[in-house]
Protein backbone atom coordinates (compact mmCIF):
# COMPACT_ATOMS: atom_id res chain seq x y z
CA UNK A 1 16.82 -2.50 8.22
CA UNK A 2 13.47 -1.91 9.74
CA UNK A 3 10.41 -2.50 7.63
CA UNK A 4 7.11 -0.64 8.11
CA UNK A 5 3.76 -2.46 7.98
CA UNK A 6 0.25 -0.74 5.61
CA UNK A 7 -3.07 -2.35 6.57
CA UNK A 8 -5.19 -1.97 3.52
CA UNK A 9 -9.05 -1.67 2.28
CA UNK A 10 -9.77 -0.57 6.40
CA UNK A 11 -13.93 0.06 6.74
CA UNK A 12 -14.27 0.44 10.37
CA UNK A 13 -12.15 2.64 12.77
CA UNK A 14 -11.98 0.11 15.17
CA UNK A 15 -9.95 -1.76 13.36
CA UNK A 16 -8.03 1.29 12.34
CA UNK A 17 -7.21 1.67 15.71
CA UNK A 18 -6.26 -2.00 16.56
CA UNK A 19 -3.97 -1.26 14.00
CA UNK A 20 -2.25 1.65 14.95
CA UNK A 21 -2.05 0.32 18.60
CA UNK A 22 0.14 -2.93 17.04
CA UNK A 23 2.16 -1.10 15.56
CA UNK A 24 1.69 -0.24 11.78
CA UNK A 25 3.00 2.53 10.40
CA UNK A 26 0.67 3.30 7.32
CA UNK A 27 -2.63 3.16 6.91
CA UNK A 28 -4.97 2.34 3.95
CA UNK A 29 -8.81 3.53 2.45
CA UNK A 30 -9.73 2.39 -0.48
CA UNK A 31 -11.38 4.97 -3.28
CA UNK A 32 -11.04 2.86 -6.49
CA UNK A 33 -13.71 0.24 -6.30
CA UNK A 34 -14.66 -3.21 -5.04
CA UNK A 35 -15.57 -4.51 -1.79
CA UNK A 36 -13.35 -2.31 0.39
CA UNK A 37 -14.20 0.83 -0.94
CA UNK A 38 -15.13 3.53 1.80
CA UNK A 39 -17.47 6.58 1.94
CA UNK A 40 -15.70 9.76 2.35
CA UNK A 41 -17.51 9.83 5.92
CA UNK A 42 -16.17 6.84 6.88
CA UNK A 43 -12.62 7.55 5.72
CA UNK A 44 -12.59 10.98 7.61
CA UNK A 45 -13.65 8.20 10.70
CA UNK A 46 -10.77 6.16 10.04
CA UNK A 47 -7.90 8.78 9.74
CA UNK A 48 -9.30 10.35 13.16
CA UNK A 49 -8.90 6.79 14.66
CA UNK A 50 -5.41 6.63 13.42
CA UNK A 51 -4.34 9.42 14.98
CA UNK A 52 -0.73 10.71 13.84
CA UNK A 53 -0.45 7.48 11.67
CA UNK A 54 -0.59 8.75 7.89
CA UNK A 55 -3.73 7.11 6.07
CA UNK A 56 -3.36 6.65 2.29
CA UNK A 57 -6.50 6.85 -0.27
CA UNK A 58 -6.21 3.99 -2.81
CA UNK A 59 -7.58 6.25 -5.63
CA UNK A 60 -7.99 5.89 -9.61
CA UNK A 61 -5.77 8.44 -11.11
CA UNK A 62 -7.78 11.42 -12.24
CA UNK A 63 -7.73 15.30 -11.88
CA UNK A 64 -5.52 16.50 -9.28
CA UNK A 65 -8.31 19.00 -8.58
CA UNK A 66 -10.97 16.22 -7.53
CA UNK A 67 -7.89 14.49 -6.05
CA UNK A 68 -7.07 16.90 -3.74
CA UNK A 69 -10.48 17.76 -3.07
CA UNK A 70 -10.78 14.30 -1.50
CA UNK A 71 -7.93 14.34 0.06
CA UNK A 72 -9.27 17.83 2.07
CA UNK A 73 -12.49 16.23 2.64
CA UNK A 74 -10.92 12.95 4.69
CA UNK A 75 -7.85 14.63 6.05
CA UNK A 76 -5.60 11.32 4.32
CA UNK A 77 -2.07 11.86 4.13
CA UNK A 78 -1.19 10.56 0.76
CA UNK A 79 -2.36 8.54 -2.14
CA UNK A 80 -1.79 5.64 -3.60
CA UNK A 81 -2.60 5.85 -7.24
CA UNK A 82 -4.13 2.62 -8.84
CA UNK A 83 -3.92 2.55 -12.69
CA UNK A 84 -2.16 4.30 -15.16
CA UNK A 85 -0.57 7.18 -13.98
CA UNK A 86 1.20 10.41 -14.75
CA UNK A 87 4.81 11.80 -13.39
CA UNK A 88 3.27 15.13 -14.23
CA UNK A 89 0.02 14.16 -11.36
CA UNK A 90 1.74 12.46 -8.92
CA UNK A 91 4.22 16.24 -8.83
CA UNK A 92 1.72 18.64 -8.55
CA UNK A 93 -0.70 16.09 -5.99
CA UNK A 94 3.64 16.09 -3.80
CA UNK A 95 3.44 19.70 -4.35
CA UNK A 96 -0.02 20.31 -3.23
CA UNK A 97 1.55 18.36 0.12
CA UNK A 98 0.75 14.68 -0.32
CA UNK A 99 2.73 11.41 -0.20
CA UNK A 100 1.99 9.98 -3.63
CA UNK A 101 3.05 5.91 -4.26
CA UNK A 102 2.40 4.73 -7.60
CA UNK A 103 1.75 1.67 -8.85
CA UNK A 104 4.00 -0.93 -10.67
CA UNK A 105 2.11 -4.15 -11.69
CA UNK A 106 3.73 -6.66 -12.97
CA UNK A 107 3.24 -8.92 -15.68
CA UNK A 108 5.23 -12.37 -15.50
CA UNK A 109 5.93 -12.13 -19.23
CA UNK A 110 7.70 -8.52 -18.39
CA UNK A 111 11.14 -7.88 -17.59
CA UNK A 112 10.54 -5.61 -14.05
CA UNK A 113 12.72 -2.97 -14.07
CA UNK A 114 11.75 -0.70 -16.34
CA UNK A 115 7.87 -0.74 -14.98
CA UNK A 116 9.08 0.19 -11.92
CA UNK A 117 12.03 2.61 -12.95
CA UNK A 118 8.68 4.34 -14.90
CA UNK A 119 6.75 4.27 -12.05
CA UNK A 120 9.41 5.96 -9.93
CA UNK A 121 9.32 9.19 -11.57
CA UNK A 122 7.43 11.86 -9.73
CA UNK A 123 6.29 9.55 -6.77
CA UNK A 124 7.73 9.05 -3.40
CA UNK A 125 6.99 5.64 -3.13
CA UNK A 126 6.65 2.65 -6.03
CA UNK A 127 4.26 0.10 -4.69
CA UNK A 128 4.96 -3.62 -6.68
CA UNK A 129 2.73 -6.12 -7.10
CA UNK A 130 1.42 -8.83 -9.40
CA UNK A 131 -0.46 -8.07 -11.78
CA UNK A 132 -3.80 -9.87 -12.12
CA UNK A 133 -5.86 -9.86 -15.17
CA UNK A 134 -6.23 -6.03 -14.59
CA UNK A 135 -7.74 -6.18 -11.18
CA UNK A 136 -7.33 -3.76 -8.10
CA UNK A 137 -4.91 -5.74 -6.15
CA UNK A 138 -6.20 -7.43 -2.48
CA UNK A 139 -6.60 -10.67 -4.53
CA UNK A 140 -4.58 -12.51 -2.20
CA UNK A 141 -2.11 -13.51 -4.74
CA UNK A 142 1.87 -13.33 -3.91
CA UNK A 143 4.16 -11.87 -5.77
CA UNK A 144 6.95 -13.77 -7.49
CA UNK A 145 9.88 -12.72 -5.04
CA UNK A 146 12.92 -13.21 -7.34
CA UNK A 147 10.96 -10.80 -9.70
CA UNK A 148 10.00 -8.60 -6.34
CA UNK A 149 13.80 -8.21 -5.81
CA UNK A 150 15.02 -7.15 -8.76
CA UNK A 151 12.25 -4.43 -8.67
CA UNK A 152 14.23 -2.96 -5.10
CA UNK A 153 17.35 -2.81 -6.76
CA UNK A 154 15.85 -1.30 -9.83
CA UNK A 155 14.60 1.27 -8.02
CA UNK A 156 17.50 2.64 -5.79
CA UNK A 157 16.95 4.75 -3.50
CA UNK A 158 13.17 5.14 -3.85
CA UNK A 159 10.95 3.61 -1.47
CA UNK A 160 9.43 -0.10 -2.38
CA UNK A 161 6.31 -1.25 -1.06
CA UNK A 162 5.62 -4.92 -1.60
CA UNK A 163 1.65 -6.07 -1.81
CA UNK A 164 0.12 -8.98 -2.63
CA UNK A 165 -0.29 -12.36 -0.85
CA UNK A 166 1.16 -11.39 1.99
CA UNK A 167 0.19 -13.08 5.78
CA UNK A 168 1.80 -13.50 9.12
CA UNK A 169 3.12 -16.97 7.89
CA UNK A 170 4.92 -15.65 4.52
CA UNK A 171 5.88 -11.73 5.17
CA UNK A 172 9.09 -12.42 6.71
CA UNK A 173 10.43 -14.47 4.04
CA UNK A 174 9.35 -12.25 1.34
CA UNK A 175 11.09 -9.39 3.54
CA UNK A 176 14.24 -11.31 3.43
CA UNK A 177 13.90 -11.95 -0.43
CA UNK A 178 12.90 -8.55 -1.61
CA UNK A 179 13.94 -6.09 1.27
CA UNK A 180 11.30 -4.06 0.73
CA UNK A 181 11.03 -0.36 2.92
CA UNK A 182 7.28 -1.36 3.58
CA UNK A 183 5.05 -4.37 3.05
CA UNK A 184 1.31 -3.85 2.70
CA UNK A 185 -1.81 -6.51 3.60
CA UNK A 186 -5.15 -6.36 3.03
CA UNK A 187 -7.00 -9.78 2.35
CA UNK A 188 -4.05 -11.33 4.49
CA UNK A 189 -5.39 -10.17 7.57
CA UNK A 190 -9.44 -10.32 7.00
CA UNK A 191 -12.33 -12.35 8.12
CA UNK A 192 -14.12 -10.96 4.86
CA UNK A 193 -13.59 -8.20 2.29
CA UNK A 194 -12.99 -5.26 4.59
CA UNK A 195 -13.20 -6.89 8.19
CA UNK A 196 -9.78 -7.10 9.86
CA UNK A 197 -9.48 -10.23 12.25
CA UNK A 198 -7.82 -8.96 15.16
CA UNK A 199 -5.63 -12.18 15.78
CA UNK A 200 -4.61 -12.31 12.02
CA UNK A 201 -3.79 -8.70 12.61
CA UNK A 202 -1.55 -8.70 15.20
CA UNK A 203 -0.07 -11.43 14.45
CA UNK A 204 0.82 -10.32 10.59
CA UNK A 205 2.66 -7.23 12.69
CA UNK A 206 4.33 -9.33 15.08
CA UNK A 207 6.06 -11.02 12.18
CA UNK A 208 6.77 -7.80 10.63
CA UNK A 209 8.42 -6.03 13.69
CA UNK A 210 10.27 -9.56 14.16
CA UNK A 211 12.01 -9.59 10.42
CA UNK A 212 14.64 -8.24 9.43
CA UNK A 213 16.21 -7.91 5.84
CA UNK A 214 19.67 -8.79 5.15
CA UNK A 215 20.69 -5.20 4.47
């Protein structure tokens, strides 16, 4: 099984580019707040650096009209919604024409499966990862992998992206744990909030293109 690689909370297009030219398969912007968060300008700069490599908005849920509206404005692919969210938004924003991945945080005093069974419904993609005192995630914190895999096989068939934590020295491992379809960096692969370090960067893909999971 071949597992795809997101770089996260990108500001510049260079390093959009640097990233798409190593090999990662998804791309991330980030909407929703805190040090990474983008001006629609910018974004639109990004996703024309990335070429035919889809470019995800890391977005509060809200109305699918202002949604979508964004989504026109920067030319992303997809979002990624980041808190609560609907079945009912993530269909119409898949019907409109975009990827949607929701969210599953997860608490260590909560069974799993049934977040991320719930946050299957309507979305194409369940992104899992800690949860942190109610934070955005890019806190650098990894996710429990035992708790990570029974998330995959409580989903099935739908497509698991595992965040959190991850670095060039740790993603293969948690590939082989959780056999995740994608596994998605942001802090891992910084010199600061928002600035990619090109070694850190290539290397994180290197390990990704080199790992295999069992299945």
């Amino acid at each position: 099984m071949v597992v795809e690689a997101k770089i996260c909370g990108l500001t510049r297009a260079d390093d959009a580019a640097f990233a798409v030219a190593h090999g990662a398969a998804r791309l991330g912007v980030v909407f929703a707040g805190g040090p990474r968060e983008v001006s629609i300008a910018t974004a639109a700069e990004i996703v024309a650096a990335a070429g035919a490599v889809p470019v995800m908005a890391v977005v509060r849920p809200g109305p699918a009209a202002a949604l979508l509206e964004l989504a026109a404005a920067t030319g992303v692919a997809g979002v990624q919604l980041h808190g609560p969210s609907t079945p009912e938004l993530a269909r119409r924003l898949r019907v409109a024409g975009l990827e949607v991945w929701r969210v599953a945080a997860l608490d260590p005093e909560v069974e799993p499966e049934a977040v991320v069974r719930e946050a299957a419904v309507g979305a194409d993609a369940v992104l899992v990862e800690p949860r942190i005192d109610g934070r955005l995630g890019g806190q650098g914190i990894l996710l429990d992998l035992a708790r990570a895999r029974a998330a995959r096989r409580a989903l099935d068939a739908t497509r698991m992206v595992l965040a959190g934590g991850l670095r060039a020295e740790n993603v293969a491992a948690a590939i082989r744990h959780a056999e995740p379809d994608l596994v998605d960096v942001s802090s891992g692969v910084e010199s600061a909030p928002g600035r990619k370090d090109p070694a850190r960067l290539a290397r994180f893909l290197e390990a990704v293109r080199d790992a295999r999971s069992p299945s």
